[in-house]
Structures are given as C-alpha cells and as structure tokens.
PDB file of N, CA and C in Angstrom:
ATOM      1  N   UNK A   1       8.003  29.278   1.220  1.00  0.00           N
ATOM      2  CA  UNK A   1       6.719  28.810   1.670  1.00  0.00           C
ATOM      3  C   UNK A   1       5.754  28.842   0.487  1.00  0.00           C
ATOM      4  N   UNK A   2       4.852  27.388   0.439  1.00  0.00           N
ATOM      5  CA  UNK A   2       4.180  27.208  -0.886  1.00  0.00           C
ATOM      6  C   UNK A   2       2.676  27.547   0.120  1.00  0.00           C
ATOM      7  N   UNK A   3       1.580  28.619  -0.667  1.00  0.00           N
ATOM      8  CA  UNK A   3       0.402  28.339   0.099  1.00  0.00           C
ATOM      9  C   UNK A   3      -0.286  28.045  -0.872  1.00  0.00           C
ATOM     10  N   UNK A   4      -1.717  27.352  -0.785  1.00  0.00           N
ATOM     11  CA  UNK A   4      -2.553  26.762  -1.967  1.00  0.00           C
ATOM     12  C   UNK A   4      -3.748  28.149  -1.577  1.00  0.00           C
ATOM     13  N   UNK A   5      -5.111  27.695  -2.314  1.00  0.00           N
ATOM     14  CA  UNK A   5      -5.839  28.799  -2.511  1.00  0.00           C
ATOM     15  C   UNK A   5      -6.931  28.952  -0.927  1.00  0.00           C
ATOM     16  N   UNK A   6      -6.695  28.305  -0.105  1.00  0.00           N
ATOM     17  CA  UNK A   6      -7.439  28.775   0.647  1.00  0.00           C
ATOM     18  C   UNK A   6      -5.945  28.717   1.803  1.00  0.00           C
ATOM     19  N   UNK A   7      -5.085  29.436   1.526  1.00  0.00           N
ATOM     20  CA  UNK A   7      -4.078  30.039   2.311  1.00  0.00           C
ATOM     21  C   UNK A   7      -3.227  28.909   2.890  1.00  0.00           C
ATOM     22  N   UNK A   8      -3.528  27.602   3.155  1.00  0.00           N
ATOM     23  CA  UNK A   8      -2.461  26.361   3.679  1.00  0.00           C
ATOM     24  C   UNK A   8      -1.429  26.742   3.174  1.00  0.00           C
ATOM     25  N   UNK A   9      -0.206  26.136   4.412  1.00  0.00           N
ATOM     26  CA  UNK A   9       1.381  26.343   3.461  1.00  0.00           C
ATOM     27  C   UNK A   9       1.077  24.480   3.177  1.00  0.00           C
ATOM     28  N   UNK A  10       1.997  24.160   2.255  1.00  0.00           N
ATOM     29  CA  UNK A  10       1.979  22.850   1.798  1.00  0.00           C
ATOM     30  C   UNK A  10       3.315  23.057   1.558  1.00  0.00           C
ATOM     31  N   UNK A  11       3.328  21.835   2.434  1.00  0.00           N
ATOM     32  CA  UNK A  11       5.242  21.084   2.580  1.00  0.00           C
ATOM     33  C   UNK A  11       5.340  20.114   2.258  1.00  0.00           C
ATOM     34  N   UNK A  12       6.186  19.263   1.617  1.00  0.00           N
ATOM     35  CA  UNK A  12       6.433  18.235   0.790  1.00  0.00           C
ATOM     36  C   UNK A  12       6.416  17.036   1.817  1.00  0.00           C
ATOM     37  N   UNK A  13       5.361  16.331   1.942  1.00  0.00           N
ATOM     38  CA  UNK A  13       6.094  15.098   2.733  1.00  0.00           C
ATOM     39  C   UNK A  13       5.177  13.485   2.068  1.00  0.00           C
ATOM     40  N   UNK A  14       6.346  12.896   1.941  1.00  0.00           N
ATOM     41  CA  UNK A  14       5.767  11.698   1.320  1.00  0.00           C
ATOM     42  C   UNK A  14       5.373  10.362   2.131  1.00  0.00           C
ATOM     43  N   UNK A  15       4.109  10.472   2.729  1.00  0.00           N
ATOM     44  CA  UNK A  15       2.979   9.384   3.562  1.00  0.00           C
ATOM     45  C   UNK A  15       3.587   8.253   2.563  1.00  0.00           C
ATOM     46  N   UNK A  16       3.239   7.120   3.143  1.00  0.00           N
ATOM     47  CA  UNK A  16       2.603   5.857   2.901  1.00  0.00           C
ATOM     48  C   UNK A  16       2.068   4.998   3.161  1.00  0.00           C
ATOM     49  N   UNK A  17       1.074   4.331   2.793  1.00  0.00           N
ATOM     50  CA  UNK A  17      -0.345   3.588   3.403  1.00  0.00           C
ATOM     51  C   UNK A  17       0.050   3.099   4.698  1.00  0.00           C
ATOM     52  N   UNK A  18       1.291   2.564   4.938  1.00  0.00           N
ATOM     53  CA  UNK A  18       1.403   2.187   6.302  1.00  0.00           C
ATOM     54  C   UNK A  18       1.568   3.361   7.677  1.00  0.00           C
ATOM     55  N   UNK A  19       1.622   4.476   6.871  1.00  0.00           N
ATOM     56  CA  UNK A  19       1.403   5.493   8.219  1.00  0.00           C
ATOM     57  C   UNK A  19      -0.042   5.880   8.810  1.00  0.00           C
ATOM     58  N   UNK A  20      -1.071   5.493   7.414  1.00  0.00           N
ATOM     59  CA  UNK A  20      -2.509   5.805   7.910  1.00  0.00           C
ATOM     60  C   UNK A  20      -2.950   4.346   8.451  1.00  0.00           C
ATOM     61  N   UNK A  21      -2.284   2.914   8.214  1.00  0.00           N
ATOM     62  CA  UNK A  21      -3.044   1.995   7.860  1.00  0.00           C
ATOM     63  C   UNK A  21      -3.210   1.969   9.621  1.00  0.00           C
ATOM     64  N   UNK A  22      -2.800   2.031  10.664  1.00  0.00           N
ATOM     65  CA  UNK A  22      -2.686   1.672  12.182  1.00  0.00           C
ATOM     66  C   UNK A  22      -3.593   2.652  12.852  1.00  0.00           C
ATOM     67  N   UNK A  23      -3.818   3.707  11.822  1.00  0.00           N
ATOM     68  CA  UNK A  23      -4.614   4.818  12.544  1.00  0.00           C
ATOM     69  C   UNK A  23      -6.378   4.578  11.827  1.00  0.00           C
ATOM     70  N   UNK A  24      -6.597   3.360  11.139  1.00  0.00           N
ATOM     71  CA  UNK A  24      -8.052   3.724  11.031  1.00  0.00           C
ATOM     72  C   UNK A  24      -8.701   3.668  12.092  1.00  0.00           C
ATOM     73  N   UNK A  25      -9.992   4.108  12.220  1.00  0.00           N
ATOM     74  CA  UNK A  25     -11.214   4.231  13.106  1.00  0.00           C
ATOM     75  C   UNK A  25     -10.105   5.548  14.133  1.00  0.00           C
ATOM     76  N   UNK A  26      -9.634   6.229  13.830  1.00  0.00           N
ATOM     77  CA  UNK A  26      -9.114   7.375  14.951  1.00  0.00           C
ATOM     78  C   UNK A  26      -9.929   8.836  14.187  1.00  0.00           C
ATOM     79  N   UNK A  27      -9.471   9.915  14.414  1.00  0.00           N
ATOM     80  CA  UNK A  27      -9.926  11.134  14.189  1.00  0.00           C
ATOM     81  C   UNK A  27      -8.919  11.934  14.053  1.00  0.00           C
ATOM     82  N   UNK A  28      -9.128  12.434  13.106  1.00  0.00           N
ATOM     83  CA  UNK A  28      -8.387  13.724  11.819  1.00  0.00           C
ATOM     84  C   UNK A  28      -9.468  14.895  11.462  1.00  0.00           C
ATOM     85  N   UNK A  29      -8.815  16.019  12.543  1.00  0.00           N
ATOM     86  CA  UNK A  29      -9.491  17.156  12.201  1.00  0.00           C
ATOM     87  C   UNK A  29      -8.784  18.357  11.019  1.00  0.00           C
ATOM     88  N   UNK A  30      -9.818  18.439  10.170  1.00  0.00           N
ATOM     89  CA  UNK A  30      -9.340  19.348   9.489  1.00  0.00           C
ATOM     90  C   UNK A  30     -10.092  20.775   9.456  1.00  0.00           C
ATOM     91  N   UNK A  31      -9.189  21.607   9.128  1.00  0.00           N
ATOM     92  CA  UNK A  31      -9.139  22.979   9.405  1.00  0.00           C
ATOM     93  C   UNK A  31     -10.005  23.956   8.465  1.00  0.00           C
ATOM     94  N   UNK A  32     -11.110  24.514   8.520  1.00  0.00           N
ATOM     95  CA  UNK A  32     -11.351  24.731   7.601  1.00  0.00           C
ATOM     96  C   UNK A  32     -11.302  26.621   7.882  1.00  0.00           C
ATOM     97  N   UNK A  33     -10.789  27.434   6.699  1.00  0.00           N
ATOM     98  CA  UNK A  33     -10.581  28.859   6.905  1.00  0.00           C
ATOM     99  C   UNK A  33     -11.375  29.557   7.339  1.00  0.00           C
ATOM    100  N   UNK A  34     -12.823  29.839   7.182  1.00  0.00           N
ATOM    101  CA  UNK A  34     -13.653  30.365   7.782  1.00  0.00           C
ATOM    102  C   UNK A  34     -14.542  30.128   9.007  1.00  0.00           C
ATOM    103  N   UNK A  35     -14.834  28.521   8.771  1.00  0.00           N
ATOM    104  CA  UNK A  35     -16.075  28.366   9.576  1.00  0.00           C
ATOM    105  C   UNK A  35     -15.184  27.131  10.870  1.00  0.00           C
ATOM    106  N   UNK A  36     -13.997  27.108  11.242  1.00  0.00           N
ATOM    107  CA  UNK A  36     -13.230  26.250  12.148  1.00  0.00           C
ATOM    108  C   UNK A  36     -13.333  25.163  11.827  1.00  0.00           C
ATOM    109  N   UNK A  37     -13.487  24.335  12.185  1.00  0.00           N
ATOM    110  CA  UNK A  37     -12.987  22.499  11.848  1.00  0.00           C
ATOM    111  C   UNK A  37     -14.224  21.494  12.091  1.00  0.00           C
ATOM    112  N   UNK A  38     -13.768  20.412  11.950  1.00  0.00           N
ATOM    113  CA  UNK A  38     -14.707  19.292  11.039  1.00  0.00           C
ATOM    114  C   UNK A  38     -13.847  18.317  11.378  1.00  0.00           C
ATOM    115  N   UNK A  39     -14.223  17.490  12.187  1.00  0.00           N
ATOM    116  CA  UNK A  39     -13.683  15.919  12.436  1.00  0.00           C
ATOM    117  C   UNK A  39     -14.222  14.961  11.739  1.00  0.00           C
ATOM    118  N   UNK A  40     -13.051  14.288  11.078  1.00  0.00           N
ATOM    119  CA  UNK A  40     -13.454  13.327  10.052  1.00  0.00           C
ATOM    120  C   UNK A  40     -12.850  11.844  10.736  1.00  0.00           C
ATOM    121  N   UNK A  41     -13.307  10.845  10.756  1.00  0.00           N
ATOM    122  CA  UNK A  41     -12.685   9.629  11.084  1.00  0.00           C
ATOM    123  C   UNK A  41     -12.569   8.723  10.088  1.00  0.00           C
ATOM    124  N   UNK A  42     -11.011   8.027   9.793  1.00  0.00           N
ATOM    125  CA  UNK A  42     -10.661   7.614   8.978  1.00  0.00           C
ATOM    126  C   UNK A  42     -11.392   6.224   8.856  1.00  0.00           C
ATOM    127  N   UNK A  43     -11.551   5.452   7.698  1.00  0.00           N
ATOM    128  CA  UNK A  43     -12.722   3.871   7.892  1.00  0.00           C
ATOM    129  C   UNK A  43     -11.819   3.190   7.093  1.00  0.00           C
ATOM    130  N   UNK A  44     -10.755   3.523   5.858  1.00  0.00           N
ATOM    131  CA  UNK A  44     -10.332   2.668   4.636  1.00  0.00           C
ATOM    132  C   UNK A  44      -9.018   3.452   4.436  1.00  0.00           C
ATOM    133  N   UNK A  45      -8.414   2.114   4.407  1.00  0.00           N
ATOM    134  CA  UNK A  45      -6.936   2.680   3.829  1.00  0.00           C
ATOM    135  C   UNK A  45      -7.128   1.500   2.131  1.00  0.00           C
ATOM    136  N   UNK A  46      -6.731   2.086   1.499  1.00  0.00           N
ATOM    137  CA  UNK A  46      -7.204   0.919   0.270  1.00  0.00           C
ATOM    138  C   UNK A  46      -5.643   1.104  -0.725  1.00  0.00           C
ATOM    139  N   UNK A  47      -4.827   0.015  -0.669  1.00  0.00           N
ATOM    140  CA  UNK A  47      -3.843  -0.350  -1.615  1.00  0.00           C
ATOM    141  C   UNK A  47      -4.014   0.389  -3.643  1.00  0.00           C
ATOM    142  N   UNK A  48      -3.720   0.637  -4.110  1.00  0.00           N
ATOM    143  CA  UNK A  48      -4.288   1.349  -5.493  1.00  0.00           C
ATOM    144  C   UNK A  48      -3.443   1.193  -6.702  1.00  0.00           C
ATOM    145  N   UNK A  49      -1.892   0.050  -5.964  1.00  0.00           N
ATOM    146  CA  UNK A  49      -0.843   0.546  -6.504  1.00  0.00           C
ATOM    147  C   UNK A  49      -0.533  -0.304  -7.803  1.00  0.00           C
ATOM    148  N   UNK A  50       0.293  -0.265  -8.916  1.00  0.00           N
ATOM    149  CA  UNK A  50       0.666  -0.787 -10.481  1.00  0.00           C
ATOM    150  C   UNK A  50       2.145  -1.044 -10.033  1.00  0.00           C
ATOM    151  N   UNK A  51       2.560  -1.862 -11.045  1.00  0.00           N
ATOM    152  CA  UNK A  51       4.044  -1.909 -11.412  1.00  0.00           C
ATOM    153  C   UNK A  51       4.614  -0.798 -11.054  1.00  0.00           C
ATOM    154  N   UNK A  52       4.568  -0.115 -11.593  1.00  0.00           N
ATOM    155  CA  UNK A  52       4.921   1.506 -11.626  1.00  0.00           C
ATOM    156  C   UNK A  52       4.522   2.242 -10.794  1.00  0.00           C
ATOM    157  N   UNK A  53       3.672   2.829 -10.095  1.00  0.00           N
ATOM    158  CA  UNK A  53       3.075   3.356  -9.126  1.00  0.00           C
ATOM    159  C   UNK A  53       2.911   2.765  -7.573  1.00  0.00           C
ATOM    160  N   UNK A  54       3.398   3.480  -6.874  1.00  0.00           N
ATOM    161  CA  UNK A  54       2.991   3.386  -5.602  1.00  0.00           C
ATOM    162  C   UNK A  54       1.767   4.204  -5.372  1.00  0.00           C
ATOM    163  N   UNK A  55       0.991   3.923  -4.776  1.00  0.00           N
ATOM    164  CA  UNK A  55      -0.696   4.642  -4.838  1.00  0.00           C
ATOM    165  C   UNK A  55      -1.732   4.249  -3.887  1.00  0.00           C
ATOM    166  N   UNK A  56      -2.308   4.891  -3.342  1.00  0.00           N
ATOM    167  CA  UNK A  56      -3.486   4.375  -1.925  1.00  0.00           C
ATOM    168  C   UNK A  56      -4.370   5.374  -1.694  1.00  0.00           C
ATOM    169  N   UNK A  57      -5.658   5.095  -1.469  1.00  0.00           N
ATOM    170  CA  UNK A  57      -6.153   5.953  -0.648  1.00  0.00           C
ATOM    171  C   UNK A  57      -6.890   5.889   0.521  1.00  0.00           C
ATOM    172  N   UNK A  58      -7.709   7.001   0.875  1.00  0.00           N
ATOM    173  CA  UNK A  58      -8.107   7.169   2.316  1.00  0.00           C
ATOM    174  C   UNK A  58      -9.148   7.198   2.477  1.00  0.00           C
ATOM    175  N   UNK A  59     -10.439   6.884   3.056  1.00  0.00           N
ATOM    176  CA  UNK A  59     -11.766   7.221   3.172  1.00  0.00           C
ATOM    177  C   UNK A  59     -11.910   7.156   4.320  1.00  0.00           C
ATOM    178  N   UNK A  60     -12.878   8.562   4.339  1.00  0.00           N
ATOM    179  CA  UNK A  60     -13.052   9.120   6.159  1.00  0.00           C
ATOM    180  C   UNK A  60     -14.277   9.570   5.980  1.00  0.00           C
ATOM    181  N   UNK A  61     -15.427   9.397   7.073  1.00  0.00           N
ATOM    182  CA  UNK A  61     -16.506   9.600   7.071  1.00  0.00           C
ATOM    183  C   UNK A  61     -17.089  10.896   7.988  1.00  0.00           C
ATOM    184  N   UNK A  62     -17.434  11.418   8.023  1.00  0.00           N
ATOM    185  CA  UNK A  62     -18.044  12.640   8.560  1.00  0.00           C
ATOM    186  C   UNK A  62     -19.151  12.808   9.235  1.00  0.00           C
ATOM    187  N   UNK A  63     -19.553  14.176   9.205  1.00  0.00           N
ATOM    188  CA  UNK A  63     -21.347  14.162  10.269  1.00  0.00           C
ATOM    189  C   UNK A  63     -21.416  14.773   8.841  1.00  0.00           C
ATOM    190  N   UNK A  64     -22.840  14.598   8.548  1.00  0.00           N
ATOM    191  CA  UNK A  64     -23.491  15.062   7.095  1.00  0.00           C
ATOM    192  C   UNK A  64     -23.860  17.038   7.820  1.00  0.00           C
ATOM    193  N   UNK A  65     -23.727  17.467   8.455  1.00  0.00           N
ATOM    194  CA  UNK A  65     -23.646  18.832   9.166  1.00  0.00           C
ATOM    195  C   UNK A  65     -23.096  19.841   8.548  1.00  0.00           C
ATOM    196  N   UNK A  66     -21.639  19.643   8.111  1.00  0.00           N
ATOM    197  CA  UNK A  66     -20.631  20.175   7.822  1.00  0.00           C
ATOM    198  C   UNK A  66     -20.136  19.794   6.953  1.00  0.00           C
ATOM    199  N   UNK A  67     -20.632  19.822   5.988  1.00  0.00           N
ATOM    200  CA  UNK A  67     -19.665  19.568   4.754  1.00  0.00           C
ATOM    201  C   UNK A  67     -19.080  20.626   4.110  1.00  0.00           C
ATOM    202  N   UNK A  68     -17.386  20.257   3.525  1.00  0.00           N
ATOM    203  CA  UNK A  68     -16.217  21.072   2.763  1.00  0.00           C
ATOM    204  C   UNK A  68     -16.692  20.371   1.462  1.00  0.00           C
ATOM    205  N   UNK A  69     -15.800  21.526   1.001  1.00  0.00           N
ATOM    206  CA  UNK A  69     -15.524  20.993  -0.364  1.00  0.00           C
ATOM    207  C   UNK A  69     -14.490  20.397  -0.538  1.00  0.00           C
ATOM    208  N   UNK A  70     -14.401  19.768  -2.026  1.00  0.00           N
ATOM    209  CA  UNK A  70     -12.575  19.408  -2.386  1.00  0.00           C
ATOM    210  C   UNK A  70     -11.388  20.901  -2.317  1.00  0.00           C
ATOM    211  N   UNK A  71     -10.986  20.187  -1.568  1.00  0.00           N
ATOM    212  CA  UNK A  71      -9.372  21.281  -1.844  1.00  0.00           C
ATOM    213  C   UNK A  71      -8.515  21.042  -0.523  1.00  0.00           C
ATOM    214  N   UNK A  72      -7.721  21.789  -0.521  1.00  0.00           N
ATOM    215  CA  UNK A  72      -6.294  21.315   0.198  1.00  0.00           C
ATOM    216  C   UNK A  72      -6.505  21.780   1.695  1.00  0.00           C
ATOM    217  N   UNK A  73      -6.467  21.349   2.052  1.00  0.00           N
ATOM    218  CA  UNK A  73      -6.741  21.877   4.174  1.00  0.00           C
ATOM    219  C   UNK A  73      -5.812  20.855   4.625  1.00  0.00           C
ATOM    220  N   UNK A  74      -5.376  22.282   5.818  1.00  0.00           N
ATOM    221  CA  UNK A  74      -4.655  21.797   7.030  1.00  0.00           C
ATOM    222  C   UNK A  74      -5.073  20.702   8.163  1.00  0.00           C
ATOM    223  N   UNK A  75      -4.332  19.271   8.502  1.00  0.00           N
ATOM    224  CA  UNK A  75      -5.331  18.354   9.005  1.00  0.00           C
ATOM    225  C   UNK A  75      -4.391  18.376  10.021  1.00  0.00           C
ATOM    226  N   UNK A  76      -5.153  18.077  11.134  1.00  0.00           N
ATOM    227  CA  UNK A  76      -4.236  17.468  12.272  1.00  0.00           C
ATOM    228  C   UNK A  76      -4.553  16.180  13.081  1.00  0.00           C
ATOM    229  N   UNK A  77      -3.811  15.658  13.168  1.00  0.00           N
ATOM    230  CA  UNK A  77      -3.941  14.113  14.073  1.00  0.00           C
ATOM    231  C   UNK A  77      -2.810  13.906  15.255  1.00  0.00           C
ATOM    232  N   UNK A  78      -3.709  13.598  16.282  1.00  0.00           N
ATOM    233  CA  UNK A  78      -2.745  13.316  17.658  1.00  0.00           C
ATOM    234  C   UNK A  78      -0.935  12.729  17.323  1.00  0.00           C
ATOM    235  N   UNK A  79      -1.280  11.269  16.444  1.00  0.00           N
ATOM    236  CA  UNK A  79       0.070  10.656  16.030  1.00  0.00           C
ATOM    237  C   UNK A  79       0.828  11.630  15.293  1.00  0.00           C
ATOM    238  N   UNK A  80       0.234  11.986  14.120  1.00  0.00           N
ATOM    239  CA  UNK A  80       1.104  12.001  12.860  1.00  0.00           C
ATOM    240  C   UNK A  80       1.108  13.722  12.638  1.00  0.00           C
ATOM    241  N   UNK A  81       0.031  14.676  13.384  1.00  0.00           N
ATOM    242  CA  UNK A  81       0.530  15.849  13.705  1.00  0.00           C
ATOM    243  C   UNK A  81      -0.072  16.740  12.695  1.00  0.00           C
ATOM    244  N   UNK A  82       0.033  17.900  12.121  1.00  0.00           N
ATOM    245  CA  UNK A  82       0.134  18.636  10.796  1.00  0.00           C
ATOM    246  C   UNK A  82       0.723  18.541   9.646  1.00  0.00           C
ATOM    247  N   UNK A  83      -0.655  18.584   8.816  1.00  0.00           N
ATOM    248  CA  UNK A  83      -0.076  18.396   7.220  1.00  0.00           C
ATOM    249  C   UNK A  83      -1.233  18.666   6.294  1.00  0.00           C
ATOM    250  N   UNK A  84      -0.793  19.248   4.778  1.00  0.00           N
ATOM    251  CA  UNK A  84      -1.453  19.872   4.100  1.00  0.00           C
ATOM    252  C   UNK A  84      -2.279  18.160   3.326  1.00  0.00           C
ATOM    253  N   UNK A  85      -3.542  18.372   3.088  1.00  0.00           N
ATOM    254  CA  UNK A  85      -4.089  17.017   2.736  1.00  0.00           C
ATOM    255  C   UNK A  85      -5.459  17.575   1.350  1.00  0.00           C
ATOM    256  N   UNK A  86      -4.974  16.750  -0.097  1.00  0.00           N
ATOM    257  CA  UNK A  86      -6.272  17.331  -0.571  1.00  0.00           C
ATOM    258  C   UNK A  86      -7.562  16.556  -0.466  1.00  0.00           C
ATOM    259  N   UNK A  87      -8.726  17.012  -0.111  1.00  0.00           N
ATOM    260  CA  UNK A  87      -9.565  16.221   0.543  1.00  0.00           C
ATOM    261  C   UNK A  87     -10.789  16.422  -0.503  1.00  0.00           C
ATOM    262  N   UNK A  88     -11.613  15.655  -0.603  1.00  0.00           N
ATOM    263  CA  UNK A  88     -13.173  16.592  -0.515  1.00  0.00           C
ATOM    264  C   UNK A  88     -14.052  15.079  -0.669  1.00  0.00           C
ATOM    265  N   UNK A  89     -15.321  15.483  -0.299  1.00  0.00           N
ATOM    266  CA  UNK A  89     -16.437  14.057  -0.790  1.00  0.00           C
ATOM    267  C   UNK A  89     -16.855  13.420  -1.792  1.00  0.00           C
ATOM    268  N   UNK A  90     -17.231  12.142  -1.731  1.00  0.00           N
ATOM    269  CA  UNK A  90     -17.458  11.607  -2.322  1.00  0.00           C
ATOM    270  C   UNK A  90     -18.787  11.071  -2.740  1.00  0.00           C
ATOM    271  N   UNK A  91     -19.535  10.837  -3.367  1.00  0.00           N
ATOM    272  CA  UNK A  91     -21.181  10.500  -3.676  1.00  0.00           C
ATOM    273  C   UNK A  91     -21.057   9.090  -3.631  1.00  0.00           C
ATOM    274  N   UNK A  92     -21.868   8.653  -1.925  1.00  0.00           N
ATOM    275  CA  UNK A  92     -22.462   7.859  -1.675  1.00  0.00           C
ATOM    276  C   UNK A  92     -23.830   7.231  -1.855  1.00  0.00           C
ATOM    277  N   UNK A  93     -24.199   8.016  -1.669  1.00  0.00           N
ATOM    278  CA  UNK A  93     -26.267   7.622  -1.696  1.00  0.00           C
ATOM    279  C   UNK A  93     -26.979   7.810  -0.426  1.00  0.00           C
ATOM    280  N   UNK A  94     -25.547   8.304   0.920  1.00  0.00           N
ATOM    281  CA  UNK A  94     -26.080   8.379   2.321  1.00  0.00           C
ATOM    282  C   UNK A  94     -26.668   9.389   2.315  1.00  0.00           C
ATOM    283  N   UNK A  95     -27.602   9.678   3.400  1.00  0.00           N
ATOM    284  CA  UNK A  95     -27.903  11.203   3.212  1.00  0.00           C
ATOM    285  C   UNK A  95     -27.095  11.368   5.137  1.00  0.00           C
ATOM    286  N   UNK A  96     -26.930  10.275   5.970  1.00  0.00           N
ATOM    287  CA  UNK A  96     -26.619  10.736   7.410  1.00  0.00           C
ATOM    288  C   UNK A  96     -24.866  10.712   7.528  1.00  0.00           C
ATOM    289  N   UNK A  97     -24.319  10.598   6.403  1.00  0.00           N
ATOM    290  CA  UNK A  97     -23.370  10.767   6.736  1.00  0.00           C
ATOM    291  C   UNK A  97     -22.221  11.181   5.309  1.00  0.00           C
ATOM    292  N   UNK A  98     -21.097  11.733   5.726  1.00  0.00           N
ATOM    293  CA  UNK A  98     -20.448  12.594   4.232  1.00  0.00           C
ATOM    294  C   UNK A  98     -19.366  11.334   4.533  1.00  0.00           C
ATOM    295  N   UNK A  99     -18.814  10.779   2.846  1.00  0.00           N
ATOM    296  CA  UNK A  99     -17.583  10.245   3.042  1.00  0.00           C
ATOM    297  C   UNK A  99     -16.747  11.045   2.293  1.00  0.00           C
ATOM    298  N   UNK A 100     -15.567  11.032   2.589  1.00  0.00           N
ATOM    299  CA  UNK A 100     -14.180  11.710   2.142  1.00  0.00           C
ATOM    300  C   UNK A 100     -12.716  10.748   1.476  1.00  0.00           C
ATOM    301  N   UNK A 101     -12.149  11.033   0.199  1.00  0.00           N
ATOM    302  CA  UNK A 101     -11.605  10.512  -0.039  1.00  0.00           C
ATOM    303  C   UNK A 101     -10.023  11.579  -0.455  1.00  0.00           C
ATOM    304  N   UNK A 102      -9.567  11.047  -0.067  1.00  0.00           N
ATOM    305  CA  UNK A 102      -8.003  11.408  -0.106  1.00  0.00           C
ATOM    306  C   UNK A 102      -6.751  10.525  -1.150  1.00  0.00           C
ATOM    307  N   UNK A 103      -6.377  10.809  -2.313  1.00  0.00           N
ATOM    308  CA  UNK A 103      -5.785   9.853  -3.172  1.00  0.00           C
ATOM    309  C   UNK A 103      -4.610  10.294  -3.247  1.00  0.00           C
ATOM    310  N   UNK A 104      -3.602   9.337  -2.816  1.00  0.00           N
ATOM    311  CA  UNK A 104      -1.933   9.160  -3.130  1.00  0.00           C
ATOM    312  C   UNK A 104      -1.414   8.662  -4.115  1.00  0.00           C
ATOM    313  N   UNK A 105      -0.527   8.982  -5.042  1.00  0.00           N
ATOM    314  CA  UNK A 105       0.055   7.802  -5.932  1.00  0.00           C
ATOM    315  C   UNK A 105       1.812   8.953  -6.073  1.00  0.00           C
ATOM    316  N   UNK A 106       2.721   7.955  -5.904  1.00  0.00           N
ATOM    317  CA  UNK A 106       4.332   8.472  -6.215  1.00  0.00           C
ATOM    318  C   UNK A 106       4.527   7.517  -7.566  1.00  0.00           C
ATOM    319  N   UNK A 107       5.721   7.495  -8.322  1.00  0.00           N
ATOM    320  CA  UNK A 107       5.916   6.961  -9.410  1.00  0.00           C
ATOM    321  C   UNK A 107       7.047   5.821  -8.132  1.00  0.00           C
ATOM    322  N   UNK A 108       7.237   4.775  -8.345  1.00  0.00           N
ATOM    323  CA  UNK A 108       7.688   3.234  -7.471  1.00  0.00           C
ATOM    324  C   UNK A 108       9.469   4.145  -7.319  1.00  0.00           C
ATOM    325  N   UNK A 109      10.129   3.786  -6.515  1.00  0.00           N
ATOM    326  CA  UNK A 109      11.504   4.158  -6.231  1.00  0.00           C
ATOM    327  C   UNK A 109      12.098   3.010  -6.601  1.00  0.00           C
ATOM    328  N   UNK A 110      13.150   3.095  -7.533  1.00  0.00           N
ATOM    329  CA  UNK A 110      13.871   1.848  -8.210  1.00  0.00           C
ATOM    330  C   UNK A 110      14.485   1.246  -6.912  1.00  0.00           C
TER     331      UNK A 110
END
C-alpha cells in the first residue's frame, strides 16, 4: 500500500478521457482529511495529447466556500467509484466560484 502525504492509498489505475468524457456536468466528491468533503462538478474534459503522449485534462468547478489545495485526495463518483486524484485550483479571475484542474498524460502504447 502506497499512501501520499495527506494519508490517501494511491493505486495505479490508468483513466482515459473517455471515462470522464460521459460524466461531465455530474458530481465528484472529494475527500478532504480534516474538514470532510467538497463537491466538485466536472465542466471540461479537454484532449492535450502529441504524437507521443496520450494526455487530457479535467476541469471541475466548485462553491468558492471551500477551497483545497493542490494535492492528491480520495474522490468518489456514483459511476466510476474510488480513486486517488491530484487535484487543486486554478486562477480564474472568479471570485463566486473555484475551478479545479486535474492533468493526465501516459507516454502512447505502441
């Protein structure tokens, strides 16, 4: 068992844009160690990928209430269940709402 610094175990599993792409506009709560959880709803699945790289990411928007920082938390979603995700915000210019970005990239499978 691998845990990161705010105690998550992190298990190897390799997403790809088409597992988030059916779930935008749904809700992904993530876990946070002290103060309980924070529902984020997903808005952007965005393609990112090179010759070489397979790569995407995620943007999920928040209540400006509760904001995390970047780092690795436990997320859960009705479909796709539990999994370690590194998360944190991004600088918009909103002040009513937090966005969140989540970045994937694998090296392409011959």
């Amino acid at each position: 068992m691998r845990l990161n610094s705010s105690g998550v175990e992190e298990k190897a599993v390799r997403f790809t844009k088409a597992d988030f792409e059916s779930r935008i506009s749904t809700v992904f709560e993530v876990l946070l160690p002290s103060t309980g959880s924070v529902q984020i709803e997903l808005i952007e699945v965005r393609d990112n990928s090179s010759a070489s790289l397979d790569a995407f990411s995620l943007t999920f928007k928040g209540d400006s209430e509760q904001v995390f920082r970047h780092d690795t938390y436990l997320v859960r979603h009705a479909d796709i269940g539990e999994f370690a995700l590194f998360v944190g915000p991004v600088h918009t210019g909103k002040a009513d709402v937090v966005h969140y970005e989540a970045i994937f990239s694998a090296p392409r499978r011959a």
